[in-house]
Protein backbone atom coordinates (compact mmCIF):
# COMPACT_ATOMS: atom_id res chain seq x y z
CA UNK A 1 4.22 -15.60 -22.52
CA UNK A 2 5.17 -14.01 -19.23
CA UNK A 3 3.63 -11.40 -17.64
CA UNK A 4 5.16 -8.12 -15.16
CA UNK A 5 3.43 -8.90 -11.80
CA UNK A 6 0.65 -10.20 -10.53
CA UNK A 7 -2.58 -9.26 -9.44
CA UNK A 8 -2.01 -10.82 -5.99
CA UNK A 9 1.38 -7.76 -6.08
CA UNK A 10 -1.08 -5.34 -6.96
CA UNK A 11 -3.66 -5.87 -4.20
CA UNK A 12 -1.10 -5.25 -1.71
CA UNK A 13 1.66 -2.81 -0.52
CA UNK A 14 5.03 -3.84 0.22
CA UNK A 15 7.50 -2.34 2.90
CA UNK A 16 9.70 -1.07 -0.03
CA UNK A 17 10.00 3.23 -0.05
CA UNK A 18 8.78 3.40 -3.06
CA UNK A 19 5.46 1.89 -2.85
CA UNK A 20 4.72 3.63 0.79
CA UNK A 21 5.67 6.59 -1.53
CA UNK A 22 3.48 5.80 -4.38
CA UNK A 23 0.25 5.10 -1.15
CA UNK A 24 0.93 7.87 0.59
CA UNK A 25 0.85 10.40 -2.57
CA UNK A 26 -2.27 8.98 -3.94
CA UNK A 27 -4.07 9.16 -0.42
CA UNK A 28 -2.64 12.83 0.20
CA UNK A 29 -1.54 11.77 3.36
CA UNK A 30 2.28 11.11 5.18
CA UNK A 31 4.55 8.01 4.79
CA UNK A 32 4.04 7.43 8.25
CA UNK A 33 0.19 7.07 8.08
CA UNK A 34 0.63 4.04 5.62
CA UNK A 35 3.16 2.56 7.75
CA UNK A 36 0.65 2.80 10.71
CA UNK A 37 -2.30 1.81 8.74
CA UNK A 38 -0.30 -1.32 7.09
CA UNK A 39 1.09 -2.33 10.81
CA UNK A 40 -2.66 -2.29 12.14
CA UNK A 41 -4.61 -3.56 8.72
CA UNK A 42 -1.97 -5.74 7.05
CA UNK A 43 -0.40 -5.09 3.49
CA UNK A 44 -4.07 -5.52 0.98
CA UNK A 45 -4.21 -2.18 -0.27
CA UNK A 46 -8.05 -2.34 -0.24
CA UNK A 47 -7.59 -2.58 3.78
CA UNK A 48 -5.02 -0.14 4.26
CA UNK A 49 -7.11 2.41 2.19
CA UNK A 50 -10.23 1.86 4.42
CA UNK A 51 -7.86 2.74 7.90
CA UNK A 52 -6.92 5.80 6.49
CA UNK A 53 -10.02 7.38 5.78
C-alpha cells in the first residue's frame, strides 16, 4: 500500500509556484514575503510561519 506524500513534504515548503502560492494565501501575505522568510528560516513550514508574523 503506497501512500501520496509524506509527512516530512508536508512540514516543509518547496521553491515550486504553487506551494509559495498556496503559503502566501493562507498567511494573507505576498509571494515575496515567503520567499524572504524561507531564504532567512529555511523551508519547515512551522519556521517560515513564525518569520512572518
Amino acid at each position: 500500500m503506497s501512500t501520496r506524500g509524506s509527512k516530512v513534504e508536508r512540514n516543509s515548503v518547496s521553491d515550486q509556484p504553487h506551494e509559495i502560492k498556496y503559503e502566501a494565501n493562507k498567511e494573507g501575505t505576498s509571494r515575496q514575503t515567503i520567499k524572504d522568510a524561507k531564504k532567512s528560516a529555511g523551508n519547515q513550514r512551522g519556521a517560515i510561519e513564525k518569520k512572518i508574523i
